[in-house]
C-alpha atoms as a PDB file:
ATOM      1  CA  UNK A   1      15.906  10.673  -7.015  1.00  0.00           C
ATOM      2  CA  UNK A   2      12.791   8.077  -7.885  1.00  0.00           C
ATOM      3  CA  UNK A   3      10.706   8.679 -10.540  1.00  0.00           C
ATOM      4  CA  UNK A   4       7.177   8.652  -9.159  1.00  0.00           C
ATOM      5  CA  UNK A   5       4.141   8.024 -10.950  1.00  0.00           C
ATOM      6  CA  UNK A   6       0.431   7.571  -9.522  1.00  0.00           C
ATOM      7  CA  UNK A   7      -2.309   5.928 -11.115  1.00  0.00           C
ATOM      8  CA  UNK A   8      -6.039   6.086 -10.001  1.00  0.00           C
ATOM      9  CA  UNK A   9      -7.337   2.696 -10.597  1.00  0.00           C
ATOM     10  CA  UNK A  10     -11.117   1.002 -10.297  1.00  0.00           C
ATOM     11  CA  UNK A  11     -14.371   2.467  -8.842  1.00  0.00           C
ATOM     12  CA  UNK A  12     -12.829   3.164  -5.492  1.00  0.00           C
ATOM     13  CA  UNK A  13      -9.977   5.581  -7.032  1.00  0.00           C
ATOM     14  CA  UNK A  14      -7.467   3.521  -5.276  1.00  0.00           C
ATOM     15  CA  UNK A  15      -3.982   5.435  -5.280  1.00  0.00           C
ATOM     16  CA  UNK A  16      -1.660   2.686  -7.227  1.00  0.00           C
ATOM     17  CA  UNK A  17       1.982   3.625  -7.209  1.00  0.00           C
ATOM     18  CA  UNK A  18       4.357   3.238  -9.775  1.00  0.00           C
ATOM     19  CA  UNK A  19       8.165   4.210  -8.058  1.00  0.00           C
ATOM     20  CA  UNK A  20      11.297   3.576 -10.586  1.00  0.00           C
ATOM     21  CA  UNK A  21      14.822   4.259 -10.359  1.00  0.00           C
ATOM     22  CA  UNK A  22      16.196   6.500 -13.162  1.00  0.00           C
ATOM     23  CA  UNK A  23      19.428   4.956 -13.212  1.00  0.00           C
ATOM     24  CA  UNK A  24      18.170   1.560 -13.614  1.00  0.00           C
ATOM     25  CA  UNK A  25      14.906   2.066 -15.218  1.00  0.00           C
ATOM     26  CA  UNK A  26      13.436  -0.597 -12.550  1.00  0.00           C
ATOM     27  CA  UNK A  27      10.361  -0.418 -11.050  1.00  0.00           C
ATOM     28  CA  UNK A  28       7.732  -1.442  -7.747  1.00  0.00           C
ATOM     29  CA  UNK A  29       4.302  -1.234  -8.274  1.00  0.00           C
ATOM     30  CA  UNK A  30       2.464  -0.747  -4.894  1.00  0.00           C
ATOM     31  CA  UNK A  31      -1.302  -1.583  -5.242  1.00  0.00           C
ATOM     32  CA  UNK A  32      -2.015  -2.449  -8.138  1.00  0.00           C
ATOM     33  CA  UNK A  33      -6.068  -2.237  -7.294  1.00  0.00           C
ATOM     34  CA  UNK A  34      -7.348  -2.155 -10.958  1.00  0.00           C
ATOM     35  CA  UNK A  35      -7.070  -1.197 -14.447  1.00  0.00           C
ATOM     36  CA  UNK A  36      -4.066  -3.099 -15.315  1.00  0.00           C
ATOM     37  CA  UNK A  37      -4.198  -1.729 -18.835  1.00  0.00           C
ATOM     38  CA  UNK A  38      -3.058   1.539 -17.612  1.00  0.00           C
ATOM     39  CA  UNK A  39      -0.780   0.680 -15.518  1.00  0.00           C
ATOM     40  CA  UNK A  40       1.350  -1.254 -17.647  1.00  0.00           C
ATOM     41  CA  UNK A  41       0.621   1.931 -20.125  1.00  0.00           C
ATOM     42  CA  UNK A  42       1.885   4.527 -17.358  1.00  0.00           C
ATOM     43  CA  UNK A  43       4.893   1.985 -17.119  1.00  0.00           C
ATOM     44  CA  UNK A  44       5.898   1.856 -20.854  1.00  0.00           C
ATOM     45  CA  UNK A  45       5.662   5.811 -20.648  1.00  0.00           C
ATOM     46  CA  UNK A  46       8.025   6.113 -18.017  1.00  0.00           C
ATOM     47  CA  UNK A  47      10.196   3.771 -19.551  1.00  0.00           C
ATOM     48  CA  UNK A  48      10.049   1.909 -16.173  1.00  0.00           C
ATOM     49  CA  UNK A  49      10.810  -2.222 -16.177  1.00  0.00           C
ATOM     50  CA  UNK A  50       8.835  -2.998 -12.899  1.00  0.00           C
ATOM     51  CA  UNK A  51      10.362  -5.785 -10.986  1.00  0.00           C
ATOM     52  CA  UNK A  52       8.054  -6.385  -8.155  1.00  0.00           C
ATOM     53  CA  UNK A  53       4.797  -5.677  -6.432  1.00  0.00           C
ATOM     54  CA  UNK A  54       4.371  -4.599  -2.569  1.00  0.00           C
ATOM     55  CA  UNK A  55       0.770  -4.722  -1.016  1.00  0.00           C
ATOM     56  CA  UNK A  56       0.153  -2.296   2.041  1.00  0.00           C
ATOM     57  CA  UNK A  57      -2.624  -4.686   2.206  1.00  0.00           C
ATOM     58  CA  UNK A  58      -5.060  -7.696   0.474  1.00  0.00           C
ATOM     59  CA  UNK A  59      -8.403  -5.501   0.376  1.00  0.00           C
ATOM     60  CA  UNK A  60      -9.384  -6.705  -3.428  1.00  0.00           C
ATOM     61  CA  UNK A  61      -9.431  -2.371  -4.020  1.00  0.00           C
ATOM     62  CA  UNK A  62      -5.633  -2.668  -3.980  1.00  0.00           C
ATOM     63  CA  UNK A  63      -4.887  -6.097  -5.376  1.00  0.00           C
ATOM     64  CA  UNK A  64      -7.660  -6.412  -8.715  1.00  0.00           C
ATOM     65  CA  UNK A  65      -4.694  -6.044 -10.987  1.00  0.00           C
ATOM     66  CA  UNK A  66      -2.486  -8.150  -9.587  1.00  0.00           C
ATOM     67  CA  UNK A  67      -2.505 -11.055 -11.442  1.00  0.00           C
ATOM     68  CA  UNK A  68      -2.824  -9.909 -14.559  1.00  0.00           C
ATOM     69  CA  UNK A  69       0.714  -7.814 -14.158  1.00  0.00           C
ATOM     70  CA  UNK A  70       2.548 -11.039 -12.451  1.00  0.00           C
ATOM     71  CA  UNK A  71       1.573 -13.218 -15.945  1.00  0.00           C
ATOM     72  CA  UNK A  72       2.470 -10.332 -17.832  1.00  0.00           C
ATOM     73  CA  UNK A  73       5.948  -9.199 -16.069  1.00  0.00           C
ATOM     74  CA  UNK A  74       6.425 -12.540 -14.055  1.00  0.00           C
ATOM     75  CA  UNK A  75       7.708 -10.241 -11.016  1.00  0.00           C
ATOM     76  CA  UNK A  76       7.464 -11.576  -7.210  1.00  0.00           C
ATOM     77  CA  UNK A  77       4.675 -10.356  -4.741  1.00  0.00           C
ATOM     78  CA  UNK A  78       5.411  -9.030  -1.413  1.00  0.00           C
ATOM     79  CA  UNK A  79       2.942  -8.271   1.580  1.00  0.00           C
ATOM     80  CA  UNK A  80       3.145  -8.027   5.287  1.00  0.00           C
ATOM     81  CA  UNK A  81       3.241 -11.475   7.431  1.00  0.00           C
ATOM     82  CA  UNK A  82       0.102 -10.881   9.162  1.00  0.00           C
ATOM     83  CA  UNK A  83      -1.741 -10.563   5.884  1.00  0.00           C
ATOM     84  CA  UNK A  84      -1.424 -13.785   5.241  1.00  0.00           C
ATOM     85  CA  UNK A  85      -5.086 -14.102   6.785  1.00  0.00           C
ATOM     86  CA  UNK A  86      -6.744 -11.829   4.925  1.00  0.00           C
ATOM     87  CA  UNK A  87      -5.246 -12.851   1.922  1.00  0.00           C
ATOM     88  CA  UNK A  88      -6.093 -16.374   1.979  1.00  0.00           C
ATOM     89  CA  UNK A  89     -10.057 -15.598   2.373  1.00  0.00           C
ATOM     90  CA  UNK A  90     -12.016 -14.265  -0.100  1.00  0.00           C
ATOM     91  CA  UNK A  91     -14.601 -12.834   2.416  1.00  0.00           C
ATOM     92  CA  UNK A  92     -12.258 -10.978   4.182  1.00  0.00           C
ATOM     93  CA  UNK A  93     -10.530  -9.692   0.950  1.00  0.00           C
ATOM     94  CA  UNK A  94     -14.145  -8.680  -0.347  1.00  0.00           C
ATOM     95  CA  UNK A  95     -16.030  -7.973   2.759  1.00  0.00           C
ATOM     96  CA  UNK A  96     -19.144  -7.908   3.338  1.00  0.00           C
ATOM     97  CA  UNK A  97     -21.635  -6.110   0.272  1.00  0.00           C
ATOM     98  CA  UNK A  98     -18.499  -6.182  -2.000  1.00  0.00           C
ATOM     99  CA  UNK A  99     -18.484 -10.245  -1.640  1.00  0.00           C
ATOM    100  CA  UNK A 100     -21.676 -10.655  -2.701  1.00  0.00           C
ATOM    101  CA  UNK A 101     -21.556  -8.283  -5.735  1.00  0.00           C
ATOM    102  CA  UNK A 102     -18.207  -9.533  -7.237  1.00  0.00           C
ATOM    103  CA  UNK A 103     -18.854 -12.021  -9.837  1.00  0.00           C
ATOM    104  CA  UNK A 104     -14.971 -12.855 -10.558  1.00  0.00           C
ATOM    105  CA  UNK A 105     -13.926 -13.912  -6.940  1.00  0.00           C
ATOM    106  CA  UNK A 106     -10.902 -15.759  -8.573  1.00  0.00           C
ATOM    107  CA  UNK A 107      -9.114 -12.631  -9.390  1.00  0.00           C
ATOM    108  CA  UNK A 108      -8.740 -11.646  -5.944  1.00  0.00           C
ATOM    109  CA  UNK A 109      -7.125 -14.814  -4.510  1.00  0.00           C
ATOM    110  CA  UNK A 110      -3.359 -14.398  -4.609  1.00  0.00           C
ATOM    111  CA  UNK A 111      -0.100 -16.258  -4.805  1.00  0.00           C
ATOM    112  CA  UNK A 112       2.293 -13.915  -2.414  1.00  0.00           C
ATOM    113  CA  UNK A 113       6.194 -14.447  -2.911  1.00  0.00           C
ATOM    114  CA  UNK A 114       7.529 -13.353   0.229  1.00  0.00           C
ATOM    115  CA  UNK A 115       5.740 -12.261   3.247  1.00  0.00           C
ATOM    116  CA  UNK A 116       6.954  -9.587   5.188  1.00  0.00           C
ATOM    117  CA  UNK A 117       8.417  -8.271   8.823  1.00  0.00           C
ATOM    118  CA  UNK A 118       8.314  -5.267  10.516  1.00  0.00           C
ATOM    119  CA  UNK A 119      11.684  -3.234   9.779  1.00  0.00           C
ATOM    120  CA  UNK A 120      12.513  -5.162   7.312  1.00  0.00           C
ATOM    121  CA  UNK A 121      14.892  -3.062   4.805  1.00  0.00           C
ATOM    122  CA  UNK A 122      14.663  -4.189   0.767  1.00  0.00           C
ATOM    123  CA  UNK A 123      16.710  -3.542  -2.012  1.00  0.00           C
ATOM    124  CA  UNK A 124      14.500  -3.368  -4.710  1.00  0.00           C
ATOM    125  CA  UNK A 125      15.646  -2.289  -8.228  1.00  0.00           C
ATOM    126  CA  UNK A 126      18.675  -0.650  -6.617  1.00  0.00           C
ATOM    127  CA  UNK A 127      16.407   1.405  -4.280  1.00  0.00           C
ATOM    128  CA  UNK A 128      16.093   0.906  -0.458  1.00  0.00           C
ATOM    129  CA  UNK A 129      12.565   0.319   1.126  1.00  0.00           C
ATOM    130  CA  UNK A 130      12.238  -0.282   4.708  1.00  0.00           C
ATOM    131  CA  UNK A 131       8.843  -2.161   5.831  1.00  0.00           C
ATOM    132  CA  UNK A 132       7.054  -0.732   8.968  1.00  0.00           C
ATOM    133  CA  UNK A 133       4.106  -2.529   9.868  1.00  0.00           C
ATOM    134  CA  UNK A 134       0.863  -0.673  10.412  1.00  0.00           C
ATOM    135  CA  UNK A 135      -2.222  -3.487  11.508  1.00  0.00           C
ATOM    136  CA  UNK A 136      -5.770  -1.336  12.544  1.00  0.00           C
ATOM    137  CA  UNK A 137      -7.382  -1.145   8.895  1.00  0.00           C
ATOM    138  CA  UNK A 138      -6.374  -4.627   8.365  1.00  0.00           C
ATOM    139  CA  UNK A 139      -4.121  -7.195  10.722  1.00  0.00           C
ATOM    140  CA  UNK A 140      -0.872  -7.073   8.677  1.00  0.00           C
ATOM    141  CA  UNK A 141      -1.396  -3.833   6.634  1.00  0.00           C
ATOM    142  CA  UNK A 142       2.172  -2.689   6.001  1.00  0.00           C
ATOM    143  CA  UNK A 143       3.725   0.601   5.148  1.00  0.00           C
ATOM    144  CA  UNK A 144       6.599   1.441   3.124  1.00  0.00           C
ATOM    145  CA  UNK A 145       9.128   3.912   3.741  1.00  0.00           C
ATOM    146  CA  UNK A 146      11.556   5.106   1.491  1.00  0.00           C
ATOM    147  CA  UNK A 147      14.673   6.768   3.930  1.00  0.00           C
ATOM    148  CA  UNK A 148      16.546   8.115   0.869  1.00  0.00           C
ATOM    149  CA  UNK A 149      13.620   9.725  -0.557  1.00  0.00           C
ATOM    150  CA  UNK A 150      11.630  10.804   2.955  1.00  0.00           C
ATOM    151  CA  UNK A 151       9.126   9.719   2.173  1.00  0.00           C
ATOM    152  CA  UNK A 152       6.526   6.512   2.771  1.00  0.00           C
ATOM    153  CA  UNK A 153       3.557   4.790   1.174  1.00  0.00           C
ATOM    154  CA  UNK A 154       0.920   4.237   3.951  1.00  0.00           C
ATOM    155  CA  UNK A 155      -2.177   2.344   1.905  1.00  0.00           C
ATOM    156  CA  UNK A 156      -5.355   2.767   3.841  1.00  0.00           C
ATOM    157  CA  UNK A 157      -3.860   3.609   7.714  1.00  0.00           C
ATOM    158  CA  UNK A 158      -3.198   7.473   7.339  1.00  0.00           C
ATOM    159  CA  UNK A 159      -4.886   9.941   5.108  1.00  0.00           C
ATOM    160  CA  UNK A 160      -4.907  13.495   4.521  1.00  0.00           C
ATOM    161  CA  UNK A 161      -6.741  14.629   7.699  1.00  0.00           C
ATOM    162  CA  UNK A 162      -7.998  11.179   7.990  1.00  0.00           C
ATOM    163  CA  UNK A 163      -7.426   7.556   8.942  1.00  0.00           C
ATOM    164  CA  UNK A 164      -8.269   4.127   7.666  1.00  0.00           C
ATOM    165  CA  UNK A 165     -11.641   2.562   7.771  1.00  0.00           C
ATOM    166  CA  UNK A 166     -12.179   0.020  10.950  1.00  0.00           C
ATOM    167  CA  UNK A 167     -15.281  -1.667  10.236  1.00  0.00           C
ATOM    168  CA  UNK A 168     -13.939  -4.630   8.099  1.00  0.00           C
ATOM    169  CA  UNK A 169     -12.902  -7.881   9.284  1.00  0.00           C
ATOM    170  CA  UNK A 170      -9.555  -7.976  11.241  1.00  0.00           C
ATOM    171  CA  UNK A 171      -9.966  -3.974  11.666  1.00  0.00           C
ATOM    172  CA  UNK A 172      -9.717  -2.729  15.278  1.00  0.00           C
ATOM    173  CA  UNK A 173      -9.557   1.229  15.757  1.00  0.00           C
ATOM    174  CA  UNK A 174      -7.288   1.370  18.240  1.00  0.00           C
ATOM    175  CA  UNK A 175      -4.792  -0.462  16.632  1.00  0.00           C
ATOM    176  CA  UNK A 176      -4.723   1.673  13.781  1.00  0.00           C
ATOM    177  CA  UNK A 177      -4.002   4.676  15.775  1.00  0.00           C
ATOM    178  CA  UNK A 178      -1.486   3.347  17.715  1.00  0.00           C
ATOM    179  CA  UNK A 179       0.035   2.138  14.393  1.00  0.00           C
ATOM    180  CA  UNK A 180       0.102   5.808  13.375  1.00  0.00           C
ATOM    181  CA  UNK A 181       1.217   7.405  16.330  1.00  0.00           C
ATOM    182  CA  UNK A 182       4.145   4.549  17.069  1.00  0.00           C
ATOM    183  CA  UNK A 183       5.475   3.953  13.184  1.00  0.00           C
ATOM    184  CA  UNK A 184       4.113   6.775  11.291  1.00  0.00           C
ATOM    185  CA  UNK A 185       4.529   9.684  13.643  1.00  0.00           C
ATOM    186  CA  UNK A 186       7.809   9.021  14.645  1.00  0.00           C
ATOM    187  CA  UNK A 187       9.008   9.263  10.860  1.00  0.00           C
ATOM    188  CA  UNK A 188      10.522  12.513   9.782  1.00  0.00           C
ATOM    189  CA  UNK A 189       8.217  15.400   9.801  1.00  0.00           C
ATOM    190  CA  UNK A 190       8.941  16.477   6.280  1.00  0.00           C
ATOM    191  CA  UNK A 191       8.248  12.959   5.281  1.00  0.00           C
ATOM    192  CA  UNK A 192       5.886  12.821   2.548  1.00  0.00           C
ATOM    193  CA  UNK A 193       2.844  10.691   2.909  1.00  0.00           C
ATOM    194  CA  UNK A 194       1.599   8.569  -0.264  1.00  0.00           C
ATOM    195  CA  UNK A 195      -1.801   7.038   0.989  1.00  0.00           C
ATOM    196  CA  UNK A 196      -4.294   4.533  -0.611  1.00  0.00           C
ATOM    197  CA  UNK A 197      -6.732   6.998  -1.746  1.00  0.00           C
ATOM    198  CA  UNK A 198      -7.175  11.016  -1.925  1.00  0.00           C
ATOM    199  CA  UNK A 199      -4.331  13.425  -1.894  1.00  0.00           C
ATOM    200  CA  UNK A 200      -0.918  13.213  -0.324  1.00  0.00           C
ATOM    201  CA  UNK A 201       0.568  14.612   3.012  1.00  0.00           C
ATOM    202  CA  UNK A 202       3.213  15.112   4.731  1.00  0.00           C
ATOM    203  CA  UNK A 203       3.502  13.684   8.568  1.00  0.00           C
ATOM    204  CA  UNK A 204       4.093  17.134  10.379  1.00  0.00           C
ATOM    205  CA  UNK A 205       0.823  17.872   8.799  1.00  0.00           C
ATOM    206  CA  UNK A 206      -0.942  14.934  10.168  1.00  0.00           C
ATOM    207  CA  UNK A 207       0.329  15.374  13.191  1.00  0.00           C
ATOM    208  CA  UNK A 208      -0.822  19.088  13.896  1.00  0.00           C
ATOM    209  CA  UNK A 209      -3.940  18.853  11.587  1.00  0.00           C
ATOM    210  CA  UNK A 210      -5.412  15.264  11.548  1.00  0.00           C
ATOM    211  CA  UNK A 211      -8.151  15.333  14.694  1.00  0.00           C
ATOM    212  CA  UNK A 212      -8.787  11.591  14.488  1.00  0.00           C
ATOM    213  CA  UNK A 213      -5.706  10.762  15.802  1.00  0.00           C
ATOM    214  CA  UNK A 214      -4.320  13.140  17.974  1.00  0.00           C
ATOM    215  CA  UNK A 215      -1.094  12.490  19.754  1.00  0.00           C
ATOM    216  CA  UNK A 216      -1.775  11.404  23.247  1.00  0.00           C
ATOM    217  CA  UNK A 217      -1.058  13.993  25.559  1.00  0.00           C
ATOM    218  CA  UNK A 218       0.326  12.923  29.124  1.00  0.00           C
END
């Protein structure tokens, strides 16, 4: 069973994940949005070795520590294929108000590993990690699902009795629920559900509790 550890990083409380297998005392960090200070702390106390970092997406939120860990750990990056665009513009990784208040753009702009695809299965640190894509809150946002441990790590697409936020570049509503009723909904219904910010869930939950995105009804 994985050791899990979550760290609330930076002013947005973003949900950064620290998952490690006991047997190997290896590590992934997902979103790594800030605060890398305590993140490598939560790391040494769990006497995990991390060995990579996954982004569900590039929002600078999730990715303000990234950097720092890669110089320190010198450990690959992955992200999903379609976030290539986001990551590779600084206004769309710092939209809008946040663009214009962020002093340190440089921080934000990445060098990502590998990029990538939808059902995709890792083997990470001796644990298995299939990649379901999940575009709507961004166009490549990717979520990662953990079939030995039922559960998945869905970034900003599904909430406790919410959803992901629309309004930013490459965001398109209706993409995100489809994303959540096609790849997220058809998981397990005791699957746990890790998300991006707030508390977690668990998909039969979602699916009788969360009204923004009811299952279609024919």
């Amino acid at each position: 069973m994985m050791n899990l550890k979550k760290c609330v990083v930076g002013p947005l409380e973003v949900n950064c994940y620290l998952i490690g297998n006991p047997e190997t005392e290896e590590a992934v960090i997902i979103d790594p949005g800030a605060d890398a200070e305590s993140i490598k702390e939560a790391l040494r106390e769990g006497k995990m070795h991390p060995v990579a970092i996954l982004l569900t997406h590039g929002h600078f939120d999730h990715v303000g520590a990234v950097k720092n860990l890669v110089t320190e750990y010198h450990i690959p990056v992955y992200a999903g294929e379609a976030e290539k665009e986001v990551l590779e513009d600084l206004q769309k990784i710092l939209p809008g108000a946040f663009y214009r208040a962020e002093k340190k753009r440089d921080l934000y702009l990445l060098s990502v590993d590998r990029y990538l695809t939808d059902g995709e299965l890792l083997e990470i640190g001796g644990m298995y990690i299939t990649c379901i894509a999940t575009p709507g809150h961004t166009v490549g946002g990717m979520s990662y699902f953990l079939p030995l441990e039922t559960c998945v790590f869905s970034g900003d697409t599904l909430f406790l009795e919410n959803v992901g936020n629309t309004a930013f570049p490459t965001g398109d509503e209706e993409t995100l629920y489809q994303s959540i009723r096609e790849k997220l909904y058809v998981l397990p219904e005791a699957t746990r559900v890790f998300p991006g910010h707030g508390p977690a869930t668990n998909i039969e939950y979602e699916k009788r509790h969360n009204i923004f995105c009811r299952e279609k009804k024919n």
